[in-house]
Protein backbone atom coordinates (compact mmCIF):
# COMPACT_ATOMS: atom_id res chain seq x y z
CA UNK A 1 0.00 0.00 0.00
CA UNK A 2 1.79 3.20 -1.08
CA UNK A 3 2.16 6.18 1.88
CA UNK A 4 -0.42 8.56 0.21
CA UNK A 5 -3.27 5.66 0.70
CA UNK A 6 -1.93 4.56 4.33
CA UNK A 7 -1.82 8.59 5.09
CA UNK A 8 -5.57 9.07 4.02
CA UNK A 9 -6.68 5.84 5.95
CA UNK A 10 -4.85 7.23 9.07
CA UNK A 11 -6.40 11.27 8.54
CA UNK A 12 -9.72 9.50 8.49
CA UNK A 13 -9.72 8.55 12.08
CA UNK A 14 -8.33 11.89 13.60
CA UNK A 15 -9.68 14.22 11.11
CA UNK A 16 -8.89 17.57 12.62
CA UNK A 17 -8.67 16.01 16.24
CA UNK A 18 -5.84 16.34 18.39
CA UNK A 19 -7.55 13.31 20.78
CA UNK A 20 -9.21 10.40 19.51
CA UNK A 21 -12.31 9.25 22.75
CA UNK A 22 -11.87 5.21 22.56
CA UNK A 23 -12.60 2.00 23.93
CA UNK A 24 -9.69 -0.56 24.78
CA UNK A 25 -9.95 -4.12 24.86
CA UNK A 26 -7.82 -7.09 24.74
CA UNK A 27 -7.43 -9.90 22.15
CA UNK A 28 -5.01 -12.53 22.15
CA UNK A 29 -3.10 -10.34 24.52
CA UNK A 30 -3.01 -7.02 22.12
CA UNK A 31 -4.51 -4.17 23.31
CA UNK A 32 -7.00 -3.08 20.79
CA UNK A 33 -8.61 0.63 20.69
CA UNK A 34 -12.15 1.87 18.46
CA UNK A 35 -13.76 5.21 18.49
CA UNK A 36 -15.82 5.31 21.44
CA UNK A 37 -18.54 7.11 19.13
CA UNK A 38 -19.27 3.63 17.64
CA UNK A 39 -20.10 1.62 20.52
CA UNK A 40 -23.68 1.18 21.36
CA UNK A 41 -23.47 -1.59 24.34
CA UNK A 42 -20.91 -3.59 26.58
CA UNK A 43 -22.71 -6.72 27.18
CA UNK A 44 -22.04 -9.74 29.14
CA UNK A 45 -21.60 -13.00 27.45
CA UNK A 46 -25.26 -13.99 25.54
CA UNK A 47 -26.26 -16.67 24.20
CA UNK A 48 -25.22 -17.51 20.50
CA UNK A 49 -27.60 -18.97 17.61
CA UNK A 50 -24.86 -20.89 14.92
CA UNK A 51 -25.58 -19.97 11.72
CA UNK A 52 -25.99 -23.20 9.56
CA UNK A 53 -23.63 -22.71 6.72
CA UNK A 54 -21.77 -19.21 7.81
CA UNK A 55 -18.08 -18.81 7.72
CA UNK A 56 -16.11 -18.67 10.90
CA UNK A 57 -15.70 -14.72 10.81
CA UNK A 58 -19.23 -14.21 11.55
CA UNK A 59 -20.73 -17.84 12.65
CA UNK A 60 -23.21 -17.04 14.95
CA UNK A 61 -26.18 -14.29 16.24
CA UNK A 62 -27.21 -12.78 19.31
CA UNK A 63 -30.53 -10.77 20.66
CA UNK A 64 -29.30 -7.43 20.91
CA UNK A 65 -32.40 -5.23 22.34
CA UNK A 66 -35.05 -7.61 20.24
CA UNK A 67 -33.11 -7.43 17.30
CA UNK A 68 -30.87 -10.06 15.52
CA UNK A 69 -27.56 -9.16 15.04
CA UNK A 70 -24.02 -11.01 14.05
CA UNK A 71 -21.42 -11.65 16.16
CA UNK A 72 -18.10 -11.08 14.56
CA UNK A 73 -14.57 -12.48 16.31
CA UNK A 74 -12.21 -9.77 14.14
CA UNK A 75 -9.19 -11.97 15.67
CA UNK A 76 -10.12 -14.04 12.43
CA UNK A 77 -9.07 -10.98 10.36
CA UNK A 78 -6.24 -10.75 12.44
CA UNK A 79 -4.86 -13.86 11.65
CA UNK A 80 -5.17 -15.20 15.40
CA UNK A 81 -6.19 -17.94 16.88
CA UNK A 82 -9.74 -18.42 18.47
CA UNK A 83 -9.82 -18.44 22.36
CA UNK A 84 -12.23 -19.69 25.02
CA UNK A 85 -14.25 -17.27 26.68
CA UNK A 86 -13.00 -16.54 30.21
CA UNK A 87 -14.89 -14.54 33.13
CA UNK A 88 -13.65 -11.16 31.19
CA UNK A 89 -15.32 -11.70 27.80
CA UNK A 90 -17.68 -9.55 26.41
CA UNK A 91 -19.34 -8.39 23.59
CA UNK A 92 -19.34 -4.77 22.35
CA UNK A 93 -21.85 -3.97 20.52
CA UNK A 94 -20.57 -0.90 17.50
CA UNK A 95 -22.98 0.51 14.87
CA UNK A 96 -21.03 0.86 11.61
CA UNK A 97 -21.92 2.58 8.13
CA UNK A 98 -21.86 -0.25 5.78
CA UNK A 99 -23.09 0.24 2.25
CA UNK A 100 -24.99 3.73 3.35
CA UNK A 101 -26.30 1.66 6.11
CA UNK A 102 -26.36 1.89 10.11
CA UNK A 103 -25.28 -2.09 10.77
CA UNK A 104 -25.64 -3.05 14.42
CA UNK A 105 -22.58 -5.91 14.75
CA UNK A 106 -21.00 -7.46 18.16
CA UNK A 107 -17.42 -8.11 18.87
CA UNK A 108 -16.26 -10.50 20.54
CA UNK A 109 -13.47 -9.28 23.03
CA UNK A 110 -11.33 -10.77 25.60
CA UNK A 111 -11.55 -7.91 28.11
CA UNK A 112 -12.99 -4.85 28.04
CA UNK A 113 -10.46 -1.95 29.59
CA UNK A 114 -11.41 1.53 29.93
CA UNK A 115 -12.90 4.49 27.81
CA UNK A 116 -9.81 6.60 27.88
CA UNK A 117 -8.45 9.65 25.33
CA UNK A 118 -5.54 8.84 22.58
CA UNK A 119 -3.31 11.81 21.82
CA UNK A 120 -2.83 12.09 17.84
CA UNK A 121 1.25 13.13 18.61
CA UNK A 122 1.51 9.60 19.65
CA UNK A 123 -0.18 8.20 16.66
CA UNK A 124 1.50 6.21 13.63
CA UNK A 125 -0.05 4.75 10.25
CA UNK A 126 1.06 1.17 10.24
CA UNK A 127 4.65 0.32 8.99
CA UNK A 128 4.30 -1.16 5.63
CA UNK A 129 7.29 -3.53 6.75
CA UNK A 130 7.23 -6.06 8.96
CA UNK A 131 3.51 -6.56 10.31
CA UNK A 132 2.30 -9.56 10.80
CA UNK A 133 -1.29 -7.81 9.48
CA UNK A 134 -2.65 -6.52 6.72
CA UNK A 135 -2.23 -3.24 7.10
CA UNK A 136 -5.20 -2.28 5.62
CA UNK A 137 -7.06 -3.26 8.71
CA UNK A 138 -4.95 -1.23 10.93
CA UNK A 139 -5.81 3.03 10.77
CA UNK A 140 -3.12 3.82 12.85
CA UNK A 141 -0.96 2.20 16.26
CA UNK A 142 -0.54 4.48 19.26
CA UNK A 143 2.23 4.35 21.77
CA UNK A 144 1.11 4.60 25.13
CA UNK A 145 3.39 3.67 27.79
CA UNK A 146 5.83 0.96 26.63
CA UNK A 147 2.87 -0.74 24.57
CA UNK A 148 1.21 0.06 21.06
CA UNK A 149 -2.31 0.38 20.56
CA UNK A 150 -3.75 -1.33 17.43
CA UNK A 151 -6.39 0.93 16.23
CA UNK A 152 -8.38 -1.10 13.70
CA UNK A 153 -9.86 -0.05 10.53
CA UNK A 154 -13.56 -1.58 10.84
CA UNK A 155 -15.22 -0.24 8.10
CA UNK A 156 -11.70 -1.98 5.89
CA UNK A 157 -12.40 -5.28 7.84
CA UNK A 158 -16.43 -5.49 7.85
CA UNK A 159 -16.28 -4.34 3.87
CA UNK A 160 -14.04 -6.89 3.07
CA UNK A 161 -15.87 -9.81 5.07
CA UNK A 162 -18.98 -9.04 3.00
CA UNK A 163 -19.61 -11.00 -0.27
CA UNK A 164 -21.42 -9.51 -3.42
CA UNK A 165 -24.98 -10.83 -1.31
CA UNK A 166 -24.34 -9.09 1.89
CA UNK A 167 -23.37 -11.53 4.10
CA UNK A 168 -20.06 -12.08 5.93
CA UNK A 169 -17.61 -14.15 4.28
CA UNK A 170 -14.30 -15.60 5.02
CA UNK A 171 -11.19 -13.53 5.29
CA UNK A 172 -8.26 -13.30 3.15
């Protein structure tokens, strides 16, 4: 991916910000960050209904407030390996644009942190070198102590999980 497309990915999550308001949460032991604006819900662990035939990225649905919604483990996109839910797990529930539409989806999440406020100074696109990601799905990492913060690209990740039908498909 050449800078000028990484550097337009990145300006899209801090605009004319100089602090991004997020959510952290774990997976696989990364510390994971999205825009606080997106998330509707931090739920508990609810019960799943499989999907007969889905692909492991989104295999299953919960009852989100009456309404059916997928349940999406982005460690798939990631490249990592599935865990078992521990006391800590949640869901957060994030309402995403997708295809001009608001599209309710839950995350699966290891542990839910805090709500805290990124500064953009300590904010880098993704090195084009090196990750073990596509680097598409990551809008920027932000150093925070002696750790980075993934920030990752949802709209990039949902978009590409979604065949020519609509529905979730398997990633690449």
């Amino acid at each position: 991916m050449s800078e000028a497309a990484r550097k337009i990915d990145y300006d899209a999550i801090w605009g004319e910000e100089e602090d991004l308001s997020v959510l952290t949460f774990n997976l696989n032991g990364e510390t994971f960050a999205i825009e606080a604006t997106v998330v509707q819900e931090i739920l508990d662990l609810l019960p799943e209904t499989h999907v007969p035939g889905s692909k492991p990225f989104v295999s299953s649905v919960i009852n989100f407030r009456g309404k059916v919604i997928p349940l999406a483990d982005i460690r798939l996109a990631f490249g990592m390996d599935a865990t078992e839910t521990t006391i800590d797990s949640r869901i957060v529930v994030i309402e995403l644009d997708l295809d001009d539409e608001a599209t309710l989806i839950g995350i699966r999440t290891d542990k839910v942190n805090e709500v805290t406020t990124l500064p953009r100074l300590a904010s880098e696109p993704p090195p084009s070198v090196g990750m073990r990601w596509r680097a598409d799905y990551i809008s920027c990492l932000v150093k925070r102590g002696g750790e980075f913060i993934i920030v990752p690209n949802l709209h990039a990740i949902f978009s590409s999980q979604r065949d020519r039908t609509g529905t979730a498909t398997a990633p690449n």
